[in-house]
Structures are given as structure tokens and as C-alpha cells.
N, C-alpha and C. Protein backbone atom coordinates (compact mmCIF):
# COMPACT_ATOMS: atom_id res chain seq x y z
N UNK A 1 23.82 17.21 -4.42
CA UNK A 1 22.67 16.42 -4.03
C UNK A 1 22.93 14.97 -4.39
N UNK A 2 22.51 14.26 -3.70
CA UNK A 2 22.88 12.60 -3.63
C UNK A 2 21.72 12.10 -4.57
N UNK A 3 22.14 11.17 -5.44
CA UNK A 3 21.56 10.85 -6.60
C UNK A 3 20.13 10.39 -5.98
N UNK A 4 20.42 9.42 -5.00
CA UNK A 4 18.80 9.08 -4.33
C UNK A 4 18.01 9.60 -3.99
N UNK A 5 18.45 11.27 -3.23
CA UNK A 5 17.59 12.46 -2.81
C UNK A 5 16.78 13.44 -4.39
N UNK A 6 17.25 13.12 -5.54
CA UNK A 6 17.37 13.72 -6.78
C UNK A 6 15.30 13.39 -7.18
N UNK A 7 15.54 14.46 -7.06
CA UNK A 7 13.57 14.60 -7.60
C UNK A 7 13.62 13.83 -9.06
N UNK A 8 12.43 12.81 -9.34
CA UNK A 8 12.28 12.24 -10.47
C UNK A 8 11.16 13.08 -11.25
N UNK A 9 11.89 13.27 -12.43
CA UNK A 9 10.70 14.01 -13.31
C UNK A 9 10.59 13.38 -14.51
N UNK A 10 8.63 12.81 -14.80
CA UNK A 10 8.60 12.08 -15.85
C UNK A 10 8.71 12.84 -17.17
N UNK A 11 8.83 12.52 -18.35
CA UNK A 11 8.23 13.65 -19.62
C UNK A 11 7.61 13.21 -20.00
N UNK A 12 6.77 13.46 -20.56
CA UNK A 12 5.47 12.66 -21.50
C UNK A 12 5.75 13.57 -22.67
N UNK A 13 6.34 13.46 -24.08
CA UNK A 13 5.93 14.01 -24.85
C UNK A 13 4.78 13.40 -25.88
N UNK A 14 4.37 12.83 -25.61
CA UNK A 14 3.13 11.95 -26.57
C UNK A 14 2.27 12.03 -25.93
N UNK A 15 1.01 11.35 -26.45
CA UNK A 15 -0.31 11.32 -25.59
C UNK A 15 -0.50 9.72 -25.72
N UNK A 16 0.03 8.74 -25.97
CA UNK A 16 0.27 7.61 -26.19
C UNK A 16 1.74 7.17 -26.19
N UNK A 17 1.64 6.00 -25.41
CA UNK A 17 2.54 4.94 -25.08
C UNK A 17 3.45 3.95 -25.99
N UNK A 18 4.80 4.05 -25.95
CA UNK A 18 5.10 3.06 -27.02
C UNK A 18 4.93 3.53 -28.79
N UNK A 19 5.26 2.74 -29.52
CA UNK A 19 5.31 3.25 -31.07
C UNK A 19 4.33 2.11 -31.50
N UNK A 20 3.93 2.56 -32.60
CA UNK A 20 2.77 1.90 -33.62
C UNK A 20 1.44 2.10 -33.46
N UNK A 21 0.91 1.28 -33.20
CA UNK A 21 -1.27 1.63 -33.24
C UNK A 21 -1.39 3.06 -31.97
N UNK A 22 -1.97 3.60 -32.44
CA UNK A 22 -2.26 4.74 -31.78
C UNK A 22 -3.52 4.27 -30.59
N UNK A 23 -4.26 4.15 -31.10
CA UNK A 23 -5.00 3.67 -30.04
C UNK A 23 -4.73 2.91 -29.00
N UNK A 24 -3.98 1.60 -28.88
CA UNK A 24 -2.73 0.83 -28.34
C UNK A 24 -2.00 1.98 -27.35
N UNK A 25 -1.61 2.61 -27.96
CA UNK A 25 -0.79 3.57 -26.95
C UNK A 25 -1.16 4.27 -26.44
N UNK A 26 -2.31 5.00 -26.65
CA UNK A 26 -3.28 5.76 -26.00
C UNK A 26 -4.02 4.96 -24.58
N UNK A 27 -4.51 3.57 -24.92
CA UNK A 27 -4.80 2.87 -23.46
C UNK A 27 -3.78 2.01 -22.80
N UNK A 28 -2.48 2.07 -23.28
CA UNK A 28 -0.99 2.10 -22.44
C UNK A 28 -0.92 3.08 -21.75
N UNK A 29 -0.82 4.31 -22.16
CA UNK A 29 -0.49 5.62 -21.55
C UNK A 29 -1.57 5.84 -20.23
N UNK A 30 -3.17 5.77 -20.40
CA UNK A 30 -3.85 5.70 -19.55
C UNK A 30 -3.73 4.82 -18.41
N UNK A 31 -3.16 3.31 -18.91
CA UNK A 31 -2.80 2.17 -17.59
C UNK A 31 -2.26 2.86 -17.05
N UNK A 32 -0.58 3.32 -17.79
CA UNK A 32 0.60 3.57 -17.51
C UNK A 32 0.49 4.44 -15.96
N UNK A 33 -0.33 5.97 -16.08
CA UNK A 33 -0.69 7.11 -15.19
C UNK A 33 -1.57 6.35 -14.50
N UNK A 34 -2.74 5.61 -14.51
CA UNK A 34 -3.60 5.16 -13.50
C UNK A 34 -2.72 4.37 -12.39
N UNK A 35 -1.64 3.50 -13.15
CA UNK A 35 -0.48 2.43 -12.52
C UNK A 35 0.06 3.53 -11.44
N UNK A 36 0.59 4.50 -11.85
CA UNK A 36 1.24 5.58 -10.94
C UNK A 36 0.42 5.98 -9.96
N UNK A 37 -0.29 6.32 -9.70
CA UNK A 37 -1.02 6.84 -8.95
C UNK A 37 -1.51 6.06 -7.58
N UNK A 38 -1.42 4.34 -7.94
CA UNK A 38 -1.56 3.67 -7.14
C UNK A 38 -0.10 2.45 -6.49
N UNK A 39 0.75 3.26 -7.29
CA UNK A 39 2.08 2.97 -6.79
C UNK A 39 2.72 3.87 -5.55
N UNK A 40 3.60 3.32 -4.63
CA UNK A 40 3.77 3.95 -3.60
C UNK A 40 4.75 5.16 -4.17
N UNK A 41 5.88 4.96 -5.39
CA UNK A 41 7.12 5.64 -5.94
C UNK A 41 6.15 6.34 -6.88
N UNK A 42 6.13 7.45 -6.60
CA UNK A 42 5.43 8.42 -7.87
C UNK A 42 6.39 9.16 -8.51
N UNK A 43 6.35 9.82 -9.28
CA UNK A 43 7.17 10.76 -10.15
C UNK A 43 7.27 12.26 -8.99
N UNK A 44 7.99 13.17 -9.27
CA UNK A 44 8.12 14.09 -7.95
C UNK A 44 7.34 15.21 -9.25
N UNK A 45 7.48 15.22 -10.85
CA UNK A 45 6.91 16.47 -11.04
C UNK A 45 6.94 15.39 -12.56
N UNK A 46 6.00 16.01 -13.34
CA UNK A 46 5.06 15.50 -14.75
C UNK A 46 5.31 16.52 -15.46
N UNK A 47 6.23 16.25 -16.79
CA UNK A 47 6.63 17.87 -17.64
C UNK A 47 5.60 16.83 -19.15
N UNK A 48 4.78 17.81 -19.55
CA UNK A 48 4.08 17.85 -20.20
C UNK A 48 4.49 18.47 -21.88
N UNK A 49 5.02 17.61 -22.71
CA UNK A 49 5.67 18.81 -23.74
C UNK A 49 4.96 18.05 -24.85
N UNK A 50 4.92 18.89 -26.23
CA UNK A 50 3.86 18.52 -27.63
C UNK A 50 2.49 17.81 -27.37
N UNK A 51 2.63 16.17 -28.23
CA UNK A 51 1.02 16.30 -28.00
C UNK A 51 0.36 15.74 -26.07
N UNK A 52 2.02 15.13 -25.44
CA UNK A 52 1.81 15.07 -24.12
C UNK A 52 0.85 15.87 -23.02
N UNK A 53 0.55 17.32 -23.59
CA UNK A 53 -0.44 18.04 -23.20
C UNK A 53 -1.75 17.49 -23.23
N UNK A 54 -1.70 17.23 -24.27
CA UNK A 54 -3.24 16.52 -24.71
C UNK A 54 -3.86 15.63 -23.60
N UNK A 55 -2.77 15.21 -22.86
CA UNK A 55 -2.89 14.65 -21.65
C UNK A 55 -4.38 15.09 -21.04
N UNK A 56 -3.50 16.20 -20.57
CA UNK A 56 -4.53 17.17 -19.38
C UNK A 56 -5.26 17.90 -19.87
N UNK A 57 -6.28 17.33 -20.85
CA UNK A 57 -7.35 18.38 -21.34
C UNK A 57 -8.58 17.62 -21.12
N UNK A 58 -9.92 18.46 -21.30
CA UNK A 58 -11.25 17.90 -21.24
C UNK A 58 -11.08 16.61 -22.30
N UNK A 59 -11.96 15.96 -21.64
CA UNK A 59 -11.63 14.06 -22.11
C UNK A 59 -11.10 13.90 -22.31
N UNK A 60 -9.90 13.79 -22.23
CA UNK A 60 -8.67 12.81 -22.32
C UNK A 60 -8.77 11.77 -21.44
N UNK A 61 -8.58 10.04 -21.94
CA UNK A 61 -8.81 9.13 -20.75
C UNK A 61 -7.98 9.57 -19.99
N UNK A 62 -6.82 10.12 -19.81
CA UNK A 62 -6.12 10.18 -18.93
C UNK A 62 -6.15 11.42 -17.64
N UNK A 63 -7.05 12.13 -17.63
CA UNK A 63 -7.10 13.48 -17.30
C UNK A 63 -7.60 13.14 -15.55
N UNK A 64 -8.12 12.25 -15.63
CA UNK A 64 -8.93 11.50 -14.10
C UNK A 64 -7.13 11.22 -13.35
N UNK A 65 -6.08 10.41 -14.18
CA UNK A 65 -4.87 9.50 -13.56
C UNK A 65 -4.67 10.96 -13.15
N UNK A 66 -4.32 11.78 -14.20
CA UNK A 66 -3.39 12.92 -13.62
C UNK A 66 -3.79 14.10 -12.22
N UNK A 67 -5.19 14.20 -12.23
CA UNK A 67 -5.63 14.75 -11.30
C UNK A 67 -5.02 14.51 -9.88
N UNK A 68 -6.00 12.38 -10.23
CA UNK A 68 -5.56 12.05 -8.97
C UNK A 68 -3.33 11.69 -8.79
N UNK A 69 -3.51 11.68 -9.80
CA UNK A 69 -1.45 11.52 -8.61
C UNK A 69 -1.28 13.46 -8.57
N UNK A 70 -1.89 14.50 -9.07
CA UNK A 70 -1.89 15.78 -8.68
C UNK A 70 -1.65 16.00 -6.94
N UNK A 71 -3.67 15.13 -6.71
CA UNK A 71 -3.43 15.46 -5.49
C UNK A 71 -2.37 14.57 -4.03
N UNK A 72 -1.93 13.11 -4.83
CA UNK A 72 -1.23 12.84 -4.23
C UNK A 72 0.40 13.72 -4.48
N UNK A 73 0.44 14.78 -4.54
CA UNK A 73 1.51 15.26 -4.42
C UNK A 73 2.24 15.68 -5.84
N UNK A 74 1.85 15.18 -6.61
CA UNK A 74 2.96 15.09 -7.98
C UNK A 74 2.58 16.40 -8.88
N UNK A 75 3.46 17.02 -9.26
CA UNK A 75 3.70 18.53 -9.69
C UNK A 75 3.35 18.21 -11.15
N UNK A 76 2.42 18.69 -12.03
CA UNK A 76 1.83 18.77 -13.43
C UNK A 76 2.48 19.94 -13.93
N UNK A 77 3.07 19.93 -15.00
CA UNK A 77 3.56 21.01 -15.75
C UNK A 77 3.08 20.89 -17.11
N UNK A 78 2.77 21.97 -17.60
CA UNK A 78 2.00 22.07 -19.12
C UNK A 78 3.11 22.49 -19.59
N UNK A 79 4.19 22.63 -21.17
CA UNK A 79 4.62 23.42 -22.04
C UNK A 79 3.06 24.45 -22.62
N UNK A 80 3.74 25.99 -21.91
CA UNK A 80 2.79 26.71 -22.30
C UNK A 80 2.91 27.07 -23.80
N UNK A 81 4.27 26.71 -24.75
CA UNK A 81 3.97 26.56 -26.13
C UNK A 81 3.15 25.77 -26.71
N UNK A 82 2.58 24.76 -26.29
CA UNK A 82 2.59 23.78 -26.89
C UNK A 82 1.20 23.76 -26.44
N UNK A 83 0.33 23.75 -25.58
CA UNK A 83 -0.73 24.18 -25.36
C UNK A 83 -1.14 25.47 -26.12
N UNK A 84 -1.20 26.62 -26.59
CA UNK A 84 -1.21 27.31 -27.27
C UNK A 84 -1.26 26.90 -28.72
N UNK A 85 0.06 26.47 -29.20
CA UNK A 85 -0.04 25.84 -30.40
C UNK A 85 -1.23 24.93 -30.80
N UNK A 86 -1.74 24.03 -30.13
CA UNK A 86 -2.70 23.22 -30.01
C UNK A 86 -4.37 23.72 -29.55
N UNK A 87 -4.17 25.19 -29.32
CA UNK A 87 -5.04 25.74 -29.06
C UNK A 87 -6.11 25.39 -28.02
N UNK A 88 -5.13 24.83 -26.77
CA UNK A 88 -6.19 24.47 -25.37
C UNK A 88 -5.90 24.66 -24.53
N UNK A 89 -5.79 26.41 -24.37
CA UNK A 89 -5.89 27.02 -23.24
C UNK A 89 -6.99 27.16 -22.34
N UNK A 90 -8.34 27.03 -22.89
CA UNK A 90 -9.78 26.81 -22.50
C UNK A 90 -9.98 25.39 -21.71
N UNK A 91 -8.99 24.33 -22.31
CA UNK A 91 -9.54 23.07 -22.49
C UNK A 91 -8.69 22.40 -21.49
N UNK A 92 -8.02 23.15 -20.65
CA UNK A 92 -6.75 22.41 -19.61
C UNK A 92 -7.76 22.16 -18.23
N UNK A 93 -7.66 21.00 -17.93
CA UNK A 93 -8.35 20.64 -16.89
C UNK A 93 -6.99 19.51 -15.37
N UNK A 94 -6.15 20.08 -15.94
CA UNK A 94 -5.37 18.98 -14.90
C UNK A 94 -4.05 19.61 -14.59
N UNK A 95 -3.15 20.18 -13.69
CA UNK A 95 -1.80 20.42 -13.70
C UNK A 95 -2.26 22.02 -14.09
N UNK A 96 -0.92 22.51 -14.49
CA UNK A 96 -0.50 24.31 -14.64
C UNK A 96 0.21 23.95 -16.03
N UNK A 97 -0.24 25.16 -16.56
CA UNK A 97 0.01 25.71 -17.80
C UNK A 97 1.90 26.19 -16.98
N UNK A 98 3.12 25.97 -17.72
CA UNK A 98 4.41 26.54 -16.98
C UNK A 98 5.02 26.69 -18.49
N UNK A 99 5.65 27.24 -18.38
CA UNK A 99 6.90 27.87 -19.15
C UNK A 99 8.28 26.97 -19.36
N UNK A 100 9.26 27.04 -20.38
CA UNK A 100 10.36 25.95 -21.27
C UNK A 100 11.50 26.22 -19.78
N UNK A 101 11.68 27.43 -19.46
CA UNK A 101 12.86 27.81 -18.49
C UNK A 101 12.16 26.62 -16.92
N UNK A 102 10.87 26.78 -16.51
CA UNK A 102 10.93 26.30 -15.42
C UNK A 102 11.29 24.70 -15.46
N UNK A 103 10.41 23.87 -16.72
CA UNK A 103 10.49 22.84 -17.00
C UNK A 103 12.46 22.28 -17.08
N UNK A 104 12.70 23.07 -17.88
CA UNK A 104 14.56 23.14 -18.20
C UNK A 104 14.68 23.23 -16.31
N UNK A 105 14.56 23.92 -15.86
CA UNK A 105 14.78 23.46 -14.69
C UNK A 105 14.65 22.24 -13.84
N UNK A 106 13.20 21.79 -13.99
CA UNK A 106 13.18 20.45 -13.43
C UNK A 106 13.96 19.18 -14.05
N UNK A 107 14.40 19.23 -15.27
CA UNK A 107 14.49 18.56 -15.90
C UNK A 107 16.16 18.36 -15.84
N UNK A 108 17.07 19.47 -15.63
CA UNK A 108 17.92 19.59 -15.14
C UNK A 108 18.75 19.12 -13.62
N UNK A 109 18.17 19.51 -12.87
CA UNK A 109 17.83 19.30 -11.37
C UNK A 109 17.82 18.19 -10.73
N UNK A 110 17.12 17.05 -11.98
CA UNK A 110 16.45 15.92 -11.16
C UNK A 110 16.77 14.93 -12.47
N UNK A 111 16.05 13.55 -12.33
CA UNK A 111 16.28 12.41 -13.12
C UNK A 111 14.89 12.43 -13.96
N UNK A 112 15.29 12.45 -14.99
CA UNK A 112 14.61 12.70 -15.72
C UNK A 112 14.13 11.27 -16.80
N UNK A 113 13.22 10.71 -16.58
CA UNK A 113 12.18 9.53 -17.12
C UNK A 113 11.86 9.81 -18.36
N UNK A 114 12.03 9.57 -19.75
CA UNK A 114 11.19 10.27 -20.80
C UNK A 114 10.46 8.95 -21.30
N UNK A 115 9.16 9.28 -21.17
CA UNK A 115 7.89 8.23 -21.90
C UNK A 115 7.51 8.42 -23.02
């Protein structure tokens, strides 16, 4: 596969942007996904791993960005460890709960962005 044809897959392992003030990175991370969504180049699939889940749960500012680049096309993946661990299987409101093998797949496959 030709590097240009190569599916881009972002990672989010954080729920915030950048290092230091948490809060700071938390309304980075929210620009960051709202920015995407209204960019023409989107990510081809969103791997979701530790507190990056936190993403896609009830209130999270960010849970509105992810929906909407959802329905423009862009593939949400939950680490179903890590959701579990965190105990918000109830609380997932955005993307699919997926498994370490499928993610290892995308992540493999394609170019891989880590945020």
C-alpha cells in the first residue's frame, strides 16, 4: 500500500492535550477534536487507550467533537480494558467499545498520530 493511500489513525491516550495544567489540556484537547471535525483531512479511525477513553463518556467536553467527526466518517475505537478499568461501560456515549488485537491492527496498518 502506497504511503499516501495508508489510513491515518489518531491515538489519544490522555484526555488532555500537551503536558502540565490539566485543565489547559483538557480545553486543548476539546479545540484540538472540534478543529478536526471541521477540517477537510480527518483522521480515518480514533484509537482510544487509558484515560483517552474518558474522551467518549457522558460529559466529557469533548464527547459532542467526537460524535460529530463519528458521523463524518471517522471510526471511534474504545480500549475495552481500559474502559472497564475505569469503570464506564454504562457511561460510553461516543464510538465502540473494541478490543487491543483490533486496535494493534489499525495501528499497524496505517500511520499512526499519537496525541
Amino acid at each position: 500500500m502506497s504511503d499516501t493511500l495508508r489510513k491515518k489513525v489518531l491515538l489519544l491516550g490522555s484526555d488532555s492535550l500537551g503536558r502540565g495544567d490539566e485543565t489547559l489540556g483538557r480545553m486543548l484537547m476539546a479545540n484540538f477534536l472540534r478543529l478536526l471535525g471541521e477540517e477537510g483531512r480527518r483522521p480515518d479511525v480514533i484509537c482510544c487507550v487509558n484515560y483517552g477513553v474518558k474522551l467518549a463518556v457522558r460529559g466529557s467536553a469533548c464527547l459532542g467533537h467526537l460524535k460529530h467527526l463519528a458521523t463524518l466518517g471517522t471510526k471511534i475505537l474504545l480500549c475495552r480494558t481500559c474502559v472497564e478499568y475505569f469503570d464506564l461501560e454504562d457511561q460510553v456515549e461516543a464510538g465502540e467499545i473494541s478490543n487491543m488485537p483490533t486496535i494493534q491492527g489499525h495501528m499497524i496498518t496505517g500511520d499512526v498520530i499519537p496525541v
